[in-house]
PDB file of N, CA and C in Angstrom:
ATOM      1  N   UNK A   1      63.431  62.809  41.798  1.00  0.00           N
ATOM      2  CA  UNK A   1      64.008  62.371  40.541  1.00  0.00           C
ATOM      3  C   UNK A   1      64.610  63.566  39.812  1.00  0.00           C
ATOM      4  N   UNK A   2      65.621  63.255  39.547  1.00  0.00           N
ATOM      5  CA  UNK A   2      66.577  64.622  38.563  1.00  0.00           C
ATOM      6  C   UNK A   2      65.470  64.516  36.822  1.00  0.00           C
ATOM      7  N   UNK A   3      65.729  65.864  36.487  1.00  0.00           N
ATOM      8  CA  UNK A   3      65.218  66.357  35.226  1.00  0.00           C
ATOM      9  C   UNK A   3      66.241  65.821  34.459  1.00  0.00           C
ATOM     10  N   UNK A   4      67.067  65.684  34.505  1.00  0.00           N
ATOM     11  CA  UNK A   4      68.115  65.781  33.633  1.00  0.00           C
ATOM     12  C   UNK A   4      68.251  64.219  32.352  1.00  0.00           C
ATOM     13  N   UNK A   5      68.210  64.395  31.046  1.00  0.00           N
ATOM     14  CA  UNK A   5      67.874  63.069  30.280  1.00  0.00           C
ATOM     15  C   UNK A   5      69.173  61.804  30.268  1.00  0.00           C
ATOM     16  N   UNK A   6      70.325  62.496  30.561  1.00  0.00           N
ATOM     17  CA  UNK A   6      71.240  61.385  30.750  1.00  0.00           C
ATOM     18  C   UNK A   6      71.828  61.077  31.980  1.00  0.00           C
ATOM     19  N   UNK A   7      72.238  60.294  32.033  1.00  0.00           N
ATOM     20  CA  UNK A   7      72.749  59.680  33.716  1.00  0.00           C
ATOM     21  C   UNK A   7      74.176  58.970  32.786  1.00  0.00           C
ATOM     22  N   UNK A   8      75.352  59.425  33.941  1.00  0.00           N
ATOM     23  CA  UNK A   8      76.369  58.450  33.596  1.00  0.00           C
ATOM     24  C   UNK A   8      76.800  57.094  34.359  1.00  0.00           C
ATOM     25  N   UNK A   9      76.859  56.577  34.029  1.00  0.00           N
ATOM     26  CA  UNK A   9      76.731  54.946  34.802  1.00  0.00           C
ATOM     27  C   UNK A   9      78.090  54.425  35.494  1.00  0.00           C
ATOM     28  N   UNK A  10      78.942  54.611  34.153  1.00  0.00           N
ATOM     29  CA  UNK A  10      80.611  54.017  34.333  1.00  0.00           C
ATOM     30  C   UNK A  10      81.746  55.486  33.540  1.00  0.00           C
ATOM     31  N   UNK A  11      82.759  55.155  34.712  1.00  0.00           N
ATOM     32  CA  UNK A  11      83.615  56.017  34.017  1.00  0.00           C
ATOM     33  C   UNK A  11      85.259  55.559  34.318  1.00  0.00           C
ATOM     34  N   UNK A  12      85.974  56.334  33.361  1.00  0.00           N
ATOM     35  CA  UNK A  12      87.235  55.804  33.573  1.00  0.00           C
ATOM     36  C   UNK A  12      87.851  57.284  33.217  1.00  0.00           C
ATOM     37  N   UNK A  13      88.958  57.544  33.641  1.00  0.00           N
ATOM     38  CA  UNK A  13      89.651  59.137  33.779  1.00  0.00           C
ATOM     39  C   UNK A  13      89.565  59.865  33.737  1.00  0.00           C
ATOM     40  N   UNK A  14      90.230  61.097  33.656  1.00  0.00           N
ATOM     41  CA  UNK A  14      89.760  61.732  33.789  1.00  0.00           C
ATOM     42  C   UNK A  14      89.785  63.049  32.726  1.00  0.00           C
ATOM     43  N   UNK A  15      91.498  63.827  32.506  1.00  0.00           N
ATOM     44  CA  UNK A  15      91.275  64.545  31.401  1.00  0.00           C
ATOM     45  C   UNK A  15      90.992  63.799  30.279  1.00  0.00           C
ATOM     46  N   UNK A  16      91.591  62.459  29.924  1.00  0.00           N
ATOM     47  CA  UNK A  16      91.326  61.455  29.015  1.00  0.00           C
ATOM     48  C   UNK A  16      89.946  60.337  29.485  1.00  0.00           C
ATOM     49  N   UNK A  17      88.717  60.907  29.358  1.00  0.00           N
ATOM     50  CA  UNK A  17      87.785  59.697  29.446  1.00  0.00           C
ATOM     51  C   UNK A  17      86.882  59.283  28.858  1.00  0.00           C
ATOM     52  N   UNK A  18      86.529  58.142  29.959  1.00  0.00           N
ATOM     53  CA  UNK A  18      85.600  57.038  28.904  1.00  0.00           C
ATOM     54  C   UNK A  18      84.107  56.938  29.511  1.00  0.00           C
ATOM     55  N   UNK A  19      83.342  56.981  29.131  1.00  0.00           N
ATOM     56  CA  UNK A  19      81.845  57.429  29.874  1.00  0.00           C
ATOM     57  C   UNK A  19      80.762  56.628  29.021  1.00  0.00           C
ATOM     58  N   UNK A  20      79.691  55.641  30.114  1.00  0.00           N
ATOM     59  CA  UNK A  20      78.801  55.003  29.744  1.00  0.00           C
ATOM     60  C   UNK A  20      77.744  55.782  29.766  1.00  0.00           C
ATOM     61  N   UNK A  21      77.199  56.643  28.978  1.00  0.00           N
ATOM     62  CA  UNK A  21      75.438  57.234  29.276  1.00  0.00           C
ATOM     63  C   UNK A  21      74.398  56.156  29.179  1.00  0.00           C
ATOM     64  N   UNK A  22      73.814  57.093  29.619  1.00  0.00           N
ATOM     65  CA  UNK A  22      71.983  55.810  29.468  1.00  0.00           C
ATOM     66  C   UNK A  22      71.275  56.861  29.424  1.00  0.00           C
ATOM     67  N   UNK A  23      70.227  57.390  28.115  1.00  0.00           N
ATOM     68  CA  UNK A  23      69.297  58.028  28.214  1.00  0.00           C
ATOM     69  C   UNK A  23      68.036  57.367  28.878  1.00  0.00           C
ATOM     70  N   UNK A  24      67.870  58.138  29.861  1.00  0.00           N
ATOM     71  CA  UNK A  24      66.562  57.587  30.985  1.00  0.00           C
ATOM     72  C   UNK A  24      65.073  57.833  30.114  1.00  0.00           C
ATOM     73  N   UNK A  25      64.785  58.353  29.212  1.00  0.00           N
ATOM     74  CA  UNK A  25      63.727  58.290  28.289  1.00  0.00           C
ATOM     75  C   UNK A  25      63.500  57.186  27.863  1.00  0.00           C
ATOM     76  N   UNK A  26      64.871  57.101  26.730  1.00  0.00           N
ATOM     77  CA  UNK A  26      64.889  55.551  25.932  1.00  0.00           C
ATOM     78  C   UNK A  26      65.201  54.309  26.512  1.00  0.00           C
ATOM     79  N   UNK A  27      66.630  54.130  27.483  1.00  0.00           N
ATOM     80  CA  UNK A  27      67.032  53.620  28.155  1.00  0.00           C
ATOM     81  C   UNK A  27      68.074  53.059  26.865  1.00  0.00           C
ATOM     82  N   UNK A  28      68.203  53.544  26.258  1.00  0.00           N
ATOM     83  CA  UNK A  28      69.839  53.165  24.627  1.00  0.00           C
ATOM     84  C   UNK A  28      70.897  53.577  25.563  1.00  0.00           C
ATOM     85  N   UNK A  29      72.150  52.861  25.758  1.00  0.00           N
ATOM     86  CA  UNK A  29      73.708  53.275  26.422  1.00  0.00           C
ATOM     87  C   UNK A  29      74.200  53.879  24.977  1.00  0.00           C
ATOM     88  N   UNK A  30      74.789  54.788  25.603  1.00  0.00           N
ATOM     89  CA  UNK A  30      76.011  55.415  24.579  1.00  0.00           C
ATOM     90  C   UNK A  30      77.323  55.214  25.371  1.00  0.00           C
ATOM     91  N   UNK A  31      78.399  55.217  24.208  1.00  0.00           N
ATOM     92  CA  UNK A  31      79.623  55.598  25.095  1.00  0.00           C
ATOM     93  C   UNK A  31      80.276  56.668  24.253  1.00  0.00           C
ATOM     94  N   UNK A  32      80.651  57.548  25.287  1.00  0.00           N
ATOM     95  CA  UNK A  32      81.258  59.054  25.255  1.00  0.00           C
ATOM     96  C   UNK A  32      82.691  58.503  24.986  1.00  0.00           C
ATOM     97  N   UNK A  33      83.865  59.351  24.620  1.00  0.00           N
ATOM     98  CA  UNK A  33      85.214  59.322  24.894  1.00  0.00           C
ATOM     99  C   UNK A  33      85.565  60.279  24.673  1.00  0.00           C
ATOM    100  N   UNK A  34      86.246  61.727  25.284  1.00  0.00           N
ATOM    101  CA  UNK A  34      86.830  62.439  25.776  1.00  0.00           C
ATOM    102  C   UNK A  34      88.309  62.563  25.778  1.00  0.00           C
ATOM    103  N   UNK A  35      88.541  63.381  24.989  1.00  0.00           N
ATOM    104  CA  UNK A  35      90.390  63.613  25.256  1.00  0.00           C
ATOM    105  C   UNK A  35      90.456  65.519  24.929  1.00  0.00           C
ATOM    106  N   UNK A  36      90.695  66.063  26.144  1.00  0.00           N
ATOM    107  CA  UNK A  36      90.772  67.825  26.378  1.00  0.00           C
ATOM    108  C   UNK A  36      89.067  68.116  25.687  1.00  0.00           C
ATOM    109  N   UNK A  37      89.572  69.078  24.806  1.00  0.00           N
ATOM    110  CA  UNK A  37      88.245  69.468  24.248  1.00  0.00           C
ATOM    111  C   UNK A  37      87.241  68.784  23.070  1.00  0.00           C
ATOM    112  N   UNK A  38      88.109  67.902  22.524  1.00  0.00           N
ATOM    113  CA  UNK A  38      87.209  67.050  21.824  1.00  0.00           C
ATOM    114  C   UNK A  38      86.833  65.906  22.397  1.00  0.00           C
ATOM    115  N   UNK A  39      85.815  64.835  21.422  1.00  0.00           N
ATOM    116  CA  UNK A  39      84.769  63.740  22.112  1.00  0.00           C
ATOM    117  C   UNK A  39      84.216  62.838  20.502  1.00  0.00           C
ATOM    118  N   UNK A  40      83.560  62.118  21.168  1.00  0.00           N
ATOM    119  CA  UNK A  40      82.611  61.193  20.313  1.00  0.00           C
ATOM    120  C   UNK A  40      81.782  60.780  20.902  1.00  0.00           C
ATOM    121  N   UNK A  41      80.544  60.344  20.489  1.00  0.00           N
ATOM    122  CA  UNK A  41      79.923  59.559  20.862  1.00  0.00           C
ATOM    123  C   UNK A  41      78.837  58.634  19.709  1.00  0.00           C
ATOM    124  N   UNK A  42      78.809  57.493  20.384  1.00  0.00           N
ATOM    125  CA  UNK A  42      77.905  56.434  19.532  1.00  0.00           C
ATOM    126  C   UNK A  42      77.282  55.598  20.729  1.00  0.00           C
ATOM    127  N   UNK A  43      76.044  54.881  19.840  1.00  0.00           N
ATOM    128  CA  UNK A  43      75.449  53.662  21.064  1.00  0.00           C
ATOM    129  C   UNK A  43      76.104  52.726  21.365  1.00  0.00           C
ATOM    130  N   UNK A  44      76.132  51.698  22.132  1.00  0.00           N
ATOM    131  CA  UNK A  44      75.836  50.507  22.505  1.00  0.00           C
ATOM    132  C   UNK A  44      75.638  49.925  21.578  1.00  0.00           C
ATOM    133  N   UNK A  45      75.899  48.775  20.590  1.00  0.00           N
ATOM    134  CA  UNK A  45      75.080  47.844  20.429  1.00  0.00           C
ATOM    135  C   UNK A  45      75.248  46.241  20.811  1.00  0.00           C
ATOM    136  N   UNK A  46      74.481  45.344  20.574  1.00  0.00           N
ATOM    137  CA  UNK A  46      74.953  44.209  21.039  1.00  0.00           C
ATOM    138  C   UNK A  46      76.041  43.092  19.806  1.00  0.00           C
ATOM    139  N   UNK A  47      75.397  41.736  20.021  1.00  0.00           N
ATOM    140  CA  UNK A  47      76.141  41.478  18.947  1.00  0.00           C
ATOM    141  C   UNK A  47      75.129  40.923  17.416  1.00  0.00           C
ATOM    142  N   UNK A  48      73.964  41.274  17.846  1.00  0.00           N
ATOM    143  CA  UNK A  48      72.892  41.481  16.632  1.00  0.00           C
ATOM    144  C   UNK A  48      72.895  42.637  16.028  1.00  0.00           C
ATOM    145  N   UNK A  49      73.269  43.758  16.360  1.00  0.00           N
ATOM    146  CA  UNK A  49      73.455  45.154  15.941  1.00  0.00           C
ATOM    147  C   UNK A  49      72.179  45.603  16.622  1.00  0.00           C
ATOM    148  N   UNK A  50      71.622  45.872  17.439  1.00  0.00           N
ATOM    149  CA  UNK A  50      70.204  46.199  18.233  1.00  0.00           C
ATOM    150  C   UNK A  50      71.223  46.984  19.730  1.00  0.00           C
ATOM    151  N   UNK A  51      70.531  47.993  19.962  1.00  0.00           N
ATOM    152  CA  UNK A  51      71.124  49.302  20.829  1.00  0.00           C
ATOM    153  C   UNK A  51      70.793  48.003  22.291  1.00  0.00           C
ATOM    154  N   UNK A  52      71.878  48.487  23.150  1.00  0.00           N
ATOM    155  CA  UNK A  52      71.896  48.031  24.300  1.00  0.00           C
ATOM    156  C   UNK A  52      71.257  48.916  25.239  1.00  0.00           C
ATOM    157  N   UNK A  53      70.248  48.260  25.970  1.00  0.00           N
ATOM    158  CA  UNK A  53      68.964  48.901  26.585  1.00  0.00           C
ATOM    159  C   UNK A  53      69.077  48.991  28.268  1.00  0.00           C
ATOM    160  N   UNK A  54      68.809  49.556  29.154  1.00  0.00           N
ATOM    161  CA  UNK A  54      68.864  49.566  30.316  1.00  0.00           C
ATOM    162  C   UNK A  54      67.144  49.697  30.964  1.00  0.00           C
ATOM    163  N   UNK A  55      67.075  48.845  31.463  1.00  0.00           N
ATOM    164  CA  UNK A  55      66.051  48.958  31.641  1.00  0.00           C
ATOM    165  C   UNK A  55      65.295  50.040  33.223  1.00  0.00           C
TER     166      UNK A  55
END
């Protein structure tokens, strides 16, 4: 098993991308977005407002 706390799941391009994390602790998805050197990121949520979970 990798040490490492995030795993990326889904992705889409490449200098411009789009990236599903899943912290393997919590199991909350984030999504990343990427364009050169800047980014964002926020969770998942559903359509109750409650973080989307991976189990």
């Amino acid at each position: 098993m990798s040490d490492k706390r995030f795993e990326i799941i889904e992705n889409e391009g490449s200098v411009k991308g789009v990236y599903i994390l899943v912290d393997k602790t919590t199991g909350v998805n984030y999504l990343m977005e990427k364009f050169g050197n800047a980014g964002g990121l926020c969770p998942l949520i559903d359509k109750d407002g409650k973080p989307i979970i991976t189990e």
